[in-house]
C-alpha atoms as a PDB file:
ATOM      1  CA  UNK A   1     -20.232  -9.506  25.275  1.00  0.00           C
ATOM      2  CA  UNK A   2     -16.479  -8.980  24.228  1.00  0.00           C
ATOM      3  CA  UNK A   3     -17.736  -8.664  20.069  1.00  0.00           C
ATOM      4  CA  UNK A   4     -20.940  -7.080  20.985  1.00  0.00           C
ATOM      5  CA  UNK A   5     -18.857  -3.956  22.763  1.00  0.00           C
ATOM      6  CA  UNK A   6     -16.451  -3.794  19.802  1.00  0.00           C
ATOM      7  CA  UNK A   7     -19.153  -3.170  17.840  1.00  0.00           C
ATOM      8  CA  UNK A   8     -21.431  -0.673  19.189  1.00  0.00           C
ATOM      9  CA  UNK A   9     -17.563   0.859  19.747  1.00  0.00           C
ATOM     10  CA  UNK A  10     -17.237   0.537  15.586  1.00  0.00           C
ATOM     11  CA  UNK A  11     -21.362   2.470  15.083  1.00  0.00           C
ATOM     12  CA  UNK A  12     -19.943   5.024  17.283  1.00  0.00           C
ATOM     13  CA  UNK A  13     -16.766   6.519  15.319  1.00  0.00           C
ATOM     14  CA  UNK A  14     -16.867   6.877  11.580  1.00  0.00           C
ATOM     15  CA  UNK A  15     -18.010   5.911   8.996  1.00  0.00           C
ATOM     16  CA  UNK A  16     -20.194   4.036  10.745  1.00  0.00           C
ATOM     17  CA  UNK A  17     -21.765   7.054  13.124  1.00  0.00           C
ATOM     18  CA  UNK A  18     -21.601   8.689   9.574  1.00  0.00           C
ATOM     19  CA  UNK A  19     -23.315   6.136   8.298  1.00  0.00           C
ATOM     20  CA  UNK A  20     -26.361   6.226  10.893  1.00  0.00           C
ATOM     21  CA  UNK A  21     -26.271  10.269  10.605  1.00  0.00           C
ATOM     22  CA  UNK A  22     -26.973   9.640   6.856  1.00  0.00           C
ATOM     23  CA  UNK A  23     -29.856   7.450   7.182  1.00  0.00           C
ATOM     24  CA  UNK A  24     -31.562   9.497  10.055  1.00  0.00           C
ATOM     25  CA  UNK A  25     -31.407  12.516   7.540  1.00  0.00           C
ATOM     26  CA  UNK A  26     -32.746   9.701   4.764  1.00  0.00           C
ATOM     27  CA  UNK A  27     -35.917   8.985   7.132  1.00  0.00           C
ATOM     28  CA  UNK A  28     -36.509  13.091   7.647  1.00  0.00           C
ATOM     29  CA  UNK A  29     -36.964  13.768   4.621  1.00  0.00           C
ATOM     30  CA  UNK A  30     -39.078  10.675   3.469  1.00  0.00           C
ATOM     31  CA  UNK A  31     -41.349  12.128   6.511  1.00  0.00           C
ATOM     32  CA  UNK A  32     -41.086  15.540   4.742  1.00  0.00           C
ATOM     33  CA  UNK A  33     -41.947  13.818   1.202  1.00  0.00           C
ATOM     34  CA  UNK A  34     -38.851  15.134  -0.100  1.00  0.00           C
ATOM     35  CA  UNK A  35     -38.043  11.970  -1.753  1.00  0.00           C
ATOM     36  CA  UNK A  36     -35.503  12.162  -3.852  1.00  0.00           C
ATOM     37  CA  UNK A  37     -33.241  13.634  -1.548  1.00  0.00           C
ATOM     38  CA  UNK A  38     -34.319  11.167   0.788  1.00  0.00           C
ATOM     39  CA  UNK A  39     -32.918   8.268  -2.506  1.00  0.00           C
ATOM     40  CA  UNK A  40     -29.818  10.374  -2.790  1.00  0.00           C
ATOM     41  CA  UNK A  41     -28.749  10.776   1.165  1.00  0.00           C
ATOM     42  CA  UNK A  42     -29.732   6.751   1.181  1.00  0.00           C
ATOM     43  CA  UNK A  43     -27.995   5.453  -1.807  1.00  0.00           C
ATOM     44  CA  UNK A  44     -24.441   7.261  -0.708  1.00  0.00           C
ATOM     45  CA  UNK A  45     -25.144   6.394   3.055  1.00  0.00           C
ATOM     46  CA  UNK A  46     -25.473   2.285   1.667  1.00  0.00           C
ATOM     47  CA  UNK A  47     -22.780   2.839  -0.749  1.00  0.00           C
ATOM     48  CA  UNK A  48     -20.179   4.120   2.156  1.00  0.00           C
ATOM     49  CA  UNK A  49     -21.497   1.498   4.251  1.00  0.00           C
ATOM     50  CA  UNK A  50     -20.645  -1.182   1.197  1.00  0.00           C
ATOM     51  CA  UNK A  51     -17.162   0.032   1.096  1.00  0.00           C
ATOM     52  CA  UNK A  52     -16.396  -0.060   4.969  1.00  0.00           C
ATOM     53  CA  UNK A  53     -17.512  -3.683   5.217  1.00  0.00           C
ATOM     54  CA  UNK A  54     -14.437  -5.492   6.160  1.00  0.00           C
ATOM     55  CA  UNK A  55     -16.040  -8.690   4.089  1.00  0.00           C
ATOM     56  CA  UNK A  56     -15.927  -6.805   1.146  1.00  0.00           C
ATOM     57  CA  UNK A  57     -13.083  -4.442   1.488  1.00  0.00           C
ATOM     58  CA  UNK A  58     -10.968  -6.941   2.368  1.00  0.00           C
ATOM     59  CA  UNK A  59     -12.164  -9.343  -0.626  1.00  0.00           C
ATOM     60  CA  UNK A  60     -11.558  -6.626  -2.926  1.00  0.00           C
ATOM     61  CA  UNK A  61      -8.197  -5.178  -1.845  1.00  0.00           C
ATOM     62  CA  UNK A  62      -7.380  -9.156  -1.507  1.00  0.00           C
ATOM     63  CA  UNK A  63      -8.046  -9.333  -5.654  1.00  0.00           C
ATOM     64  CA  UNK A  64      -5.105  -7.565  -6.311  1.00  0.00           C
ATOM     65  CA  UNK A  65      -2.821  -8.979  -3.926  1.00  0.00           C
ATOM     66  CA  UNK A  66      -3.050 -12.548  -4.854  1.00  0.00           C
ATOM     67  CA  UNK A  67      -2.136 -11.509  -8.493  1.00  0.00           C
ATOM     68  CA  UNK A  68       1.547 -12.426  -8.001  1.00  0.00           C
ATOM     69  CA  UNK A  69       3.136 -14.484  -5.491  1.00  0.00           C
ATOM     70  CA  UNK A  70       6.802 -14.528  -4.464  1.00  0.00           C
ATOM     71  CA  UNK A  71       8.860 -17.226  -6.217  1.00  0.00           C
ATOM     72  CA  UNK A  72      10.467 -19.757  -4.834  1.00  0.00           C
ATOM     73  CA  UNK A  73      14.135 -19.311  -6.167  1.00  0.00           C
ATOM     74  CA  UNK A  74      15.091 -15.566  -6.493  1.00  0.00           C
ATOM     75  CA  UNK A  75      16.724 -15.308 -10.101  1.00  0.00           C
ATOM     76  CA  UNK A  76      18.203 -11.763 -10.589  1.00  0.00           C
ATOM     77  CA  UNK A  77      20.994  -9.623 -10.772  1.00  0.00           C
ATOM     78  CA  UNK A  78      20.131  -6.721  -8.440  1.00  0.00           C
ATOM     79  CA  UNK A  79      17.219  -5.953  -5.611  1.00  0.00           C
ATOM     80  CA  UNK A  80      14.954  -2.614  -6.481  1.00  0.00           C
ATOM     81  CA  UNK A  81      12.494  -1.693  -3.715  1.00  0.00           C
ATOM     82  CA  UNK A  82      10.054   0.726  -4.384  1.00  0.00           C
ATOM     83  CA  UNK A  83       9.359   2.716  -0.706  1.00  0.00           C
ATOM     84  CA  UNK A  84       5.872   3.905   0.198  1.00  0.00           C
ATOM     85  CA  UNK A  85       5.565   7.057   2.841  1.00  0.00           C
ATOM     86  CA  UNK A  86       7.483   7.842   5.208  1.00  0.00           C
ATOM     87  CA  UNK A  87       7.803  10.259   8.239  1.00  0.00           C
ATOM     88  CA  UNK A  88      10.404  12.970   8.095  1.00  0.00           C
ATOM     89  CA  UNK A  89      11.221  14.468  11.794  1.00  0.00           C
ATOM     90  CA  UNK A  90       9.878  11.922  14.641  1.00  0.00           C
ATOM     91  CA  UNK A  91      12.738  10.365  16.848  1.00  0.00           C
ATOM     92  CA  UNK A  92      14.206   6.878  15.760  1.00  0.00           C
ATOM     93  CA  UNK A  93      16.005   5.607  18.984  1.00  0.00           C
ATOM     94  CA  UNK A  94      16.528   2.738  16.872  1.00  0.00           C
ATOM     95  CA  UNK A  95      18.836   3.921  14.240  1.00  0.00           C
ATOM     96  CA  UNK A  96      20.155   7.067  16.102  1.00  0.00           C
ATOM     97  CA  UNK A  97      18.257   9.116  13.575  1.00  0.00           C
ATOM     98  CA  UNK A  98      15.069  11.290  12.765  1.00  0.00           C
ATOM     99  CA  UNK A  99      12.541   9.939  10.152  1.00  0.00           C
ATOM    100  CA  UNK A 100      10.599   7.009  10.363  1.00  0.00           C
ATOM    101  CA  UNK A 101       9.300   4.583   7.539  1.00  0.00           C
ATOM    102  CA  UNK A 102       5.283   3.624   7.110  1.00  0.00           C
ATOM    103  CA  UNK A 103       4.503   0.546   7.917  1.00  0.00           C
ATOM    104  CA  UNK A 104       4.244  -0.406   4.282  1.00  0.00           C
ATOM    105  CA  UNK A 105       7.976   0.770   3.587  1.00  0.00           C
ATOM    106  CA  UNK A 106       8.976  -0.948   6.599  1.00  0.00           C
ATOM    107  CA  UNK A 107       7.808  -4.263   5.687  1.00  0.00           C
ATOM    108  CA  UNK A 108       9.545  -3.678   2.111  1.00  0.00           C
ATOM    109  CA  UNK A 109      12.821  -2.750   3.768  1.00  0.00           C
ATOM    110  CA  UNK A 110      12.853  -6.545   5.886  1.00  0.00           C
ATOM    111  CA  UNK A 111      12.322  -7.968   2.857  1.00  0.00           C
ATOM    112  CA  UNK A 112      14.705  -6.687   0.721  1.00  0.00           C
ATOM    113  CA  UNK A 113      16.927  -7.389   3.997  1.00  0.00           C
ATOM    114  CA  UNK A 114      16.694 -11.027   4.226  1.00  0.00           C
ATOM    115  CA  UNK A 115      16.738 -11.311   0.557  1.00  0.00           C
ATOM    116  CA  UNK A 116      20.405  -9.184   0.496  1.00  0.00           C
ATOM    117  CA  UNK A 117      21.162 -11.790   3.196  1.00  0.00           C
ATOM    118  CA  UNK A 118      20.362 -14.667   0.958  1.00  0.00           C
ATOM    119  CA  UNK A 119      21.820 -13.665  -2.111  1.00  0.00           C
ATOM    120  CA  UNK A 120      24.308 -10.698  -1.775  1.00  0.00           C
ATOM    121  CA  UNK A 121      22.817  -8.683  -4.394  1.00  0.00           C
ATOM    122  CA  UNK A 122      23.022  -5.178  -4.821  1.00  0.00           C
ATOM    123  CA  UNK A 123      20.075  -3.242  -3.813  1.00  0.00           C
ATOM    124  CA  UNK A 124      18.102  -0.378  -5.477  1.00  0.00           C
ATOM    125  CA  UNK A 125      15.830   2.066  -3.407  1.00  0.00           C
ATOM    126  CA  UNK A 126      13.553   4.334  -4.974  1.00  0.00           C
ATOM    127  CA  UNK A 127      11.473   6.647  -3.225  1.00  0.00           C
ATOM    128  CA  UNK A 128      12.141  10.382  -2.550  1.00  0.00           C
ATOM    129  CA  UNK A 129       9.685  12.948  -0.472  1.00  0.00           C
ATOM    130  CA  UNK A 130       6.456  13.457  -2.099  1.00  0.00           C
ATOM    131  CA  UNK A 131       5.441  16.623   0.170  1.00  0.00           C
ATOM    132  CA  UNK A 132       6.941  18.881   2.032  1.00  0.00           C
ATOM    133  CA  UNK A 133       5.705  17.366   5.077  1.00  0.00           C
ATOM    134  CA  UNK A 134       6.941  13.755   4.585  1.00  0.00           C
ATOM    135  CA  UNK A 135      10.345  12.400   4.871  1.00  0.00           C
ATOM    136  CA  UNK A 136      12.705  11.205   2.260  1.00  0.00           C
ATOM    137  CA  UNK A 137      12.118   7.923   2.075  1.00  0.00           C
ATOM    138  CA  UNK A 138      14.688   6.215   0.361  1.00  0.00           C
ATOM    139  CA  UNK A 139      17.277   8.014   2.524  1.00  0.00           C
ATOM    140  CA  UNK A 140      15.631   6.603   5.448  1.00  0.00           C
ATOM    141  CA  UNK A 141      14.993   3.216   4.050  1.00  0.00           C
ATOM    142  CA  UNK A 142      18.872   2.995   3.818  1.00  0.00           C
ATOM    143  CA  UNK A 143      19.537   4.215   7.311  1.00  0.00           C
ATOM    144  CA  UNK A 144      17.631   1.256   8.642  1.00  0.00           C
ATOM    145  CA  UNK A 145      19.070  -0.982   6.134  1.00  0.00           C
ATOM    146  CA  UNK A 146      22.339   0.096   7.372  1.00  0.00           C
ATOM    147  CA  UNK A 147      21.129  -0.847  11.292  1.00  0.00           C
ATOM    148  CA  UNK A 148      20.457  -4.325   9.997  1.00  0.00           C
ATOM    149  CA  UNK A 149      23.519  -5.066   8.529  1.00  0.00           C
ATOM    150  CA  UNK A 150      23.400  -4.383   4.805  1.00  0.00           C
ATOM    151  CA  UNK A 151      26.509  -3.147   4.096  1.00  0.00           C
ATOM    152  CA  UNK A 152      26.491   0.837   2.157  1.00  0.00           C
ATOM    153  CA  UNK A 153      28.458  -0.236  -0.437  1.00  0.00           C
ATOM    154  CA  UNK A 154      25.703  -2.484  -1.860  1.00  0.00           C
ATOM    155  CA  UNK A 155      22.841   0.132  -1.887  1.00  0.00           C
ATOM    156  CA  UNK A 156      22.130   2.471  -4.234  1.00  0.00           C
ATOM    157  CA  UNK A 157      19.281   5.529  -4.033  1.00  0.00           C
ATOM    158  CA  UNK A 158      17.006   6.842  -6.586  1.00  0.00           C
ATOM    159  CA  UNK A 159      15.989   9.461  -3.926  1.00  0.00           C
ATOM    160  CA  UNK A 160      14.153  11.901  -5.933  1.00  0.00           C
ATOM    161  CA  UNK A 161      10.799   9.580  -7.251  1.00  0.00           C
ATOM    162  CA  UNK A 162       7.403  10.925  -6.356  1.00  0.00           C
ATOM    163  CA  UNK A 163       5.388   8.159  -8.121  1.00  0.00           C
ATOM    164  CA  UNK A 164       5.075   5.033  -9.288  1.00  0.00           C
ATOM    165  CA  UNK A 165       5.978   5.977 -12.745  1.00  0.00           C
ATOM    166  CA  UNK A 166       8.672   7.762 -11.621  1.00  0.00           C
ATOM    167  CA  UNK A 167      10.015   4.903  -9.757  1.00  0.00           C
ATOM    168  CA  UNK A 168       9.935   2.899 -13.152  1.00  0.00           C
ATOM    169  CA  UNK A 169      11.688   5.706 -15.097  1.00  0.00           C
ATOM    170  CA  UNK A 170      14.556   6.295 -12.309  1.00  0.00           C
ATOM    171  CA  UNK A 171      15.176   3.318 -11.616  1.00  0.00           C
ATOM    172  CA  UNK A 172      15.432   1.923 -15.442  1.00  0.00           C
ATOM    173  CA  UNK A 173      18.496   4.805 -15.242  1.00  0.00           C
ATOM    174  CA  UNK A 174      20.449   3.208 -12.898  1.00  0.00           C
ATOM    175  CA  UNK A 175      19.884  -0.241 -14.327  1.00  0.00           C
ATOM    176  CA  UNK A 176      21.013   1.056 -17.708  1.00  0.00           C
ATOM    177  CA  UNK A 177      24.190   2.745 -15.959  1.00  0.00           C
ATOM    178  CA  UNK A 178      25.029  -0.182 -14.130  1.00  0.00           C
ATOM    179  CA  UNK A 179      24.185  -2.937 -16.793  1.00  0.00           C
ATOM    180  CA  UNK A 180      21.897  -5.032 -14.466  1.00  0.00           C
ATOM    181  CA  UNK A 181      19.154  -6.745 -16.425  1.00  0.00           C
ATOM    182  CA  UNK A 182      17.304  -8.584 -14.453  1.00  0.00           C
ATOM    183  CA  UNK A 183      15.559  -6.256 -11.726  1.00  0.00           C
ATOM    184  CA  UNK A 184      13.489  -7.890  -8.789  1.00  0.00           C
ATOM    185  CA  UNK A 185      11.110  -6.337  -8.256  1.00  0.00           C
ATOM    186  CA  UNK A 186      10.160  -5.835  -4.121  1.00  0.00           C
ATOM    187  CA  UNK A 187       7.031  -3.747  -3.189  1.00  0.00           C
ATOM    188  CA  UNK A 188       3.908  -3.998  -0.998  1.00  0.00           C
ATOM    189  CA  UNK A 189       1.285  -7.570  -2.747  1.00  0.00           C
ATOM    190  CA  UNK A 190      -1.192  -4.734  -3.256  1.00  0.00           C
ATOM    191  CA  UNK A 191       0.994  -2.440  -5.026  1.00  0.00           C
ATOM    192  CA  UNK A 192       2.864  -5.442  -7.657  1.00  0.00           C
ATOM    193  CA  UNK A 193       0.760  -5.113 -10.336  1.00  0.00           C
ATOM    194  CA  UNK A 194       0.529  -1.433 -10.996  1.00  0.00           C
ATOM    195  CA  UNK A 195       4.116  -1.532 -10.247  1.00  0.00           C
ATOM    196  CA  UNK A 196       4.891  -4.100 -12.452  1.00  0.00           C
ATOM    197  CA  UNK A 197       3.122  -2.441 -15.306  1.00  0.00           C
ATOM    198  CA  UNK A 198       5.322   1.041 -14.914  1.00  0.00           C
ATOM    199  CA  UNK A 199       8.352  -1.004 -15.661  1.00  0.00           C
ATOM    200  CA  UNK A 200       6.465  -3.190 -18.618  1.00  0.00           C
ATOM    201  CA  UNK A 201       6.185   0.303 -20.068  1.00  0.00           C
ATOM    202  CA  UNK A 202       9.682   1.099 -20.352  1.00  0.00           C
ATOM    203  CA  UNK A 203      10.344  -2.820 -21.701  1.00  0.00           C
ATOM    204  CA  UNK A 204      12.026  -3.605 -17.977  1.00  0.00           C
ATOM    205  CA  UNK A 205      11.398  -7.364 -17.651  1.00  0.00           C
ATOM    206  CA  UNK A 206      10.754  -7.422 -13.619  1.00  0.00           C
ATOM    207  CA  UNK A 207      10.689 -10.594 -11.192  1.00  0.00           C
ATOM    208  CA  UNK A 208       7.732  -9.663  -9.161  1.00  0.00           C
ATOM    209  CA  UNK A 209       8.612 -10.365  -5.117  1.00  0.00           C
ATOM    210  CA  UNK A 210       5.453  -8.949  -3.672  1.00  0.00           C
ATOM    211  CA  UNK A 211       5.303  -8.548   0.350  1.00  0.00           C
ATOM    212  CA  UNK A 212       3.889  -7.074   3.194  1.00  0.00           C
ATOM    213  CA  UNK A 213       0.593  -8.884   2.284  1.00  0.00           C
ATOM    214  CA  UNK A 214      -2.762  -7.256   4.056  1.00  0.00           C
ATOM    215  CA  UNK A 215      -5.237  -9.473   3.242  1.00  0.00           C
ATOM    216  CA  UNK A 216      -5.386 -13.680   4.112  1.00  0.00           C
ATOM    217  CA  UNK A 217      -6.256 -15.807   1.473  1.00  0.00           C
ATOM    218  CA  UNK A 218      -9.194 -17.678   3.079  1.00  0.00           C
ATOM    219  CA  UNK A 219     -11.633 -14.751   5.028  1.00  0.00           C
ATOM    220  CA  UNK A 220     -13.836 -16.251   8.228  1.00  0.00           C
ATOM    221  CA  UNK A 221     -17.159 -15.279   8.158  1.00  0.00           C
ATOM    222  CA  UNK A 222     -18.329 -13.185  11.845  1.00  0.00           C
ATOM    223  CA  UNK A 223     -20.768 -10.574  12.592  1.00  0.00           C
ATOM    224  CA  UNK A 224     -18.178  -7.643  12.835  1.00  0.00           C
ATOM    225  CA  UNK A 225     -16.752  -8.194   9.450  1.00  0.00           C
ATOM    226  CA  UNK A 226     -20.348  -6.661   8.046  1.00  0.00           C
ATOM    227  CA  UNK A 227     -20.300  -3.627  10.485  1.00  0.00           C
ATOM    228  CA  UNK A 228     -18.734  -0.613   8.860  1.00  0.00           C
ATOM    229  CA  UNK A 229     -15.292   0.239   9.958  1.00  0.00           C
ATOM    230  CA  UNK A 230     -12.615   2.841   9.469  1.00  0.00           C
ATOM    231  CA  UNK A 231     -10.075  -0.321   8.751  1.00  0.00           C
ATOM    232  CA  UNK A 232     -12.310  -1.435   5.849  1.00  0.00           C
ATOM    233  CA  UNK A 233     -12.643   1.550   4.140  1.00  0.00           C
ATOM    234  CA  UNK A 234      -8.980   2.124   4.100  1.00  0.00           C
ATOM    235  CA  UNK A 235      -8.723  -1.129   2.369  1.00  0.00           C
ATOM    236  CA  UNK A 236     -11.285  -0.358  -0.175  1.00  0.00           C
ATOM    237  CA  UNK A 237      -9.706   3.204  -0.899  1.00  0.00           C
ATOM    238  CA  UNK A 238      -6.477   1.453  -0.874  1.00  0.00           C
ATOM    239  CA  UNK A 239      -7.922  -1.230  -3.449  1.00  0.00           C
ATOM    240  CA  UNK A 240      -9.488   1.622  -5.611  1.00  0.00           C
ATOM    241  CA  UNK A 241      -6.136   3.701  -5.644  1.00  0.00           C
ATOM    242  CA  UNK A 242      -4.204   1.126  -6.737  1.00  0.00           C
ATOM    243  CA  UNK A 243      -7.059  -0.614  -9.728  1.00  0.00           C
ATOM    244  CA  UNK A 244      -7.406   3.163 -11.175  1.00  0.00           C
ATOM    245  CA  UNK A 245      -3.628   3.639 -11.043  1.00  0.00           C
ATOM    246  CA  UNK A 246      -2.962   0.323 -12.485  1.00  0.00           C
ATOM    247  CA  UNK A 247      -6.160   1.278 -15.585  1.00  0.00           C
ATOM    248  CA  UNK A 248      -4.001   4.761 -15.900  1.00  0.00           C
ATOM    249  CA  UNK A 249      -0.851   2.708 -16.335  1.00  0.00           C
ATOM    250  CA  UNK A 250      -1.912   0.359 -18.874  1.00  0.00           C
ATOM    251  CA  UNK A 251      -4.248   3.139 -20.768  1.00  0.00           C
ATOM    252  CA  UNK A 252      -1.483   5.492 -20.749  1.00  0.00           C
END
């Protein structure tokens, strides 16, 4: 009873009440022999309904994710983290501060934590504000770093990177300033390999240290991971920005 409410609760908000709009409208107009828009209205009601099937969202957003895995040693001379979103004026009792980081950056920022606490080595953020709605979010990366004991003196900011590629190009600055020449490399599993790829551009030789990992390795098959959901098409669009970044990066 538990999984069978969950999923009428899944039909009834998008896509999947979307979905079932766009097949009644399918079935009208096969009724009205208008048949081709009847093809049309079903082909993109299946094709949103492919891409918000957690089975296959998460299988595909999984594809890129298990292209690198973190090493076991970390060999390096400096930490870079590349930040992903952040939120520029809520309330961070935490840290005494305004701003707080997405839960992609956030993952990135424990990781690059434990791994300072490991090995000591200096740390690189990169990440400014895209919008004018969104927070800085190297600047707040650093304030938490700073709550969990990272010292300032080891962290450095490339604050003003909009983009991937601008990450890459930034960040290569600073390396070349500071003479560090072996970079590792910490971003979201998802996000390694285009990231990886900006920096093979500019001939930076990066140790990939992927985290904050979305997808498990081995799926379980159950009814509600073929009912459309909001979750699973925010991995496939996820999964789609990051292969068509990633075919920009190396066509480029």
């Amino acid at each position: 009873m538990i999984y069978a409410i969950k999923i009428v609760y899944t039909l009834l908000f998008p896509p999947g009440i979307i979905i079932l709009l766009l097949l009644s409208i399918a079935l009208w107009l096969q009724q009205r022999r208008e048949f081709l828009g009847s093809l049309l209205v079903g082909i993109a009601a299946l094709l949103l309904c492919a891409c918000s099937m957690p089975y296959f969202a998460n299988a595909f957003l999984g594809s890129i994710e298990q292209r690198y895995t973190p090493p076991e040693q970390v060999s390096g001379d400096v930490l870079v983290m590349l930040a992903g979103g952040a939120i520029p004026d809520t309330p961070d009792p935490l840290t005494r501060g305004e701003g707080y980081l997405s839960p992609y950056t956030a993952a990135r920022v424990m990781t690059v934590a434990e791994l300072y606490r490991q090995t000591k080595l200096p740390i690189v953020l990169s990440g400014g504000q895209v919008y004018s709605d969104s927070g800085n979010e190297s600047q707040i990366a650093k304030r938490h770093l700073l709550a969990l004991g990272v010292p300032e003196s080891a962290i450095m900011l490339d604050d003003t990177s909009r983009n991937t590629e601008e990450n890459a190009a930034h960040t290569q600055s600073i390396l070349n300033q500071q003479g560090w020449k072996r970079p590792v490399l910490i971003t979201s599993a998802f996000h390694m390999a285009r990231a990886v790829k900006h920096f093979q551009k500019l001939k930076v030789d990066v140790l990939p240290y992927p985290t904050d990992y979305q997808m498990a390795k081995q799926q379980k098959l159950y009814v509600s991971k073929f009912i459309p959901s909001a979750v699973g098409l925010s991995a496939t669009t996820v999964a789609l920005k990051e292969y068509l970044g990633l075919f920009g990066a190396s066509s480029s």
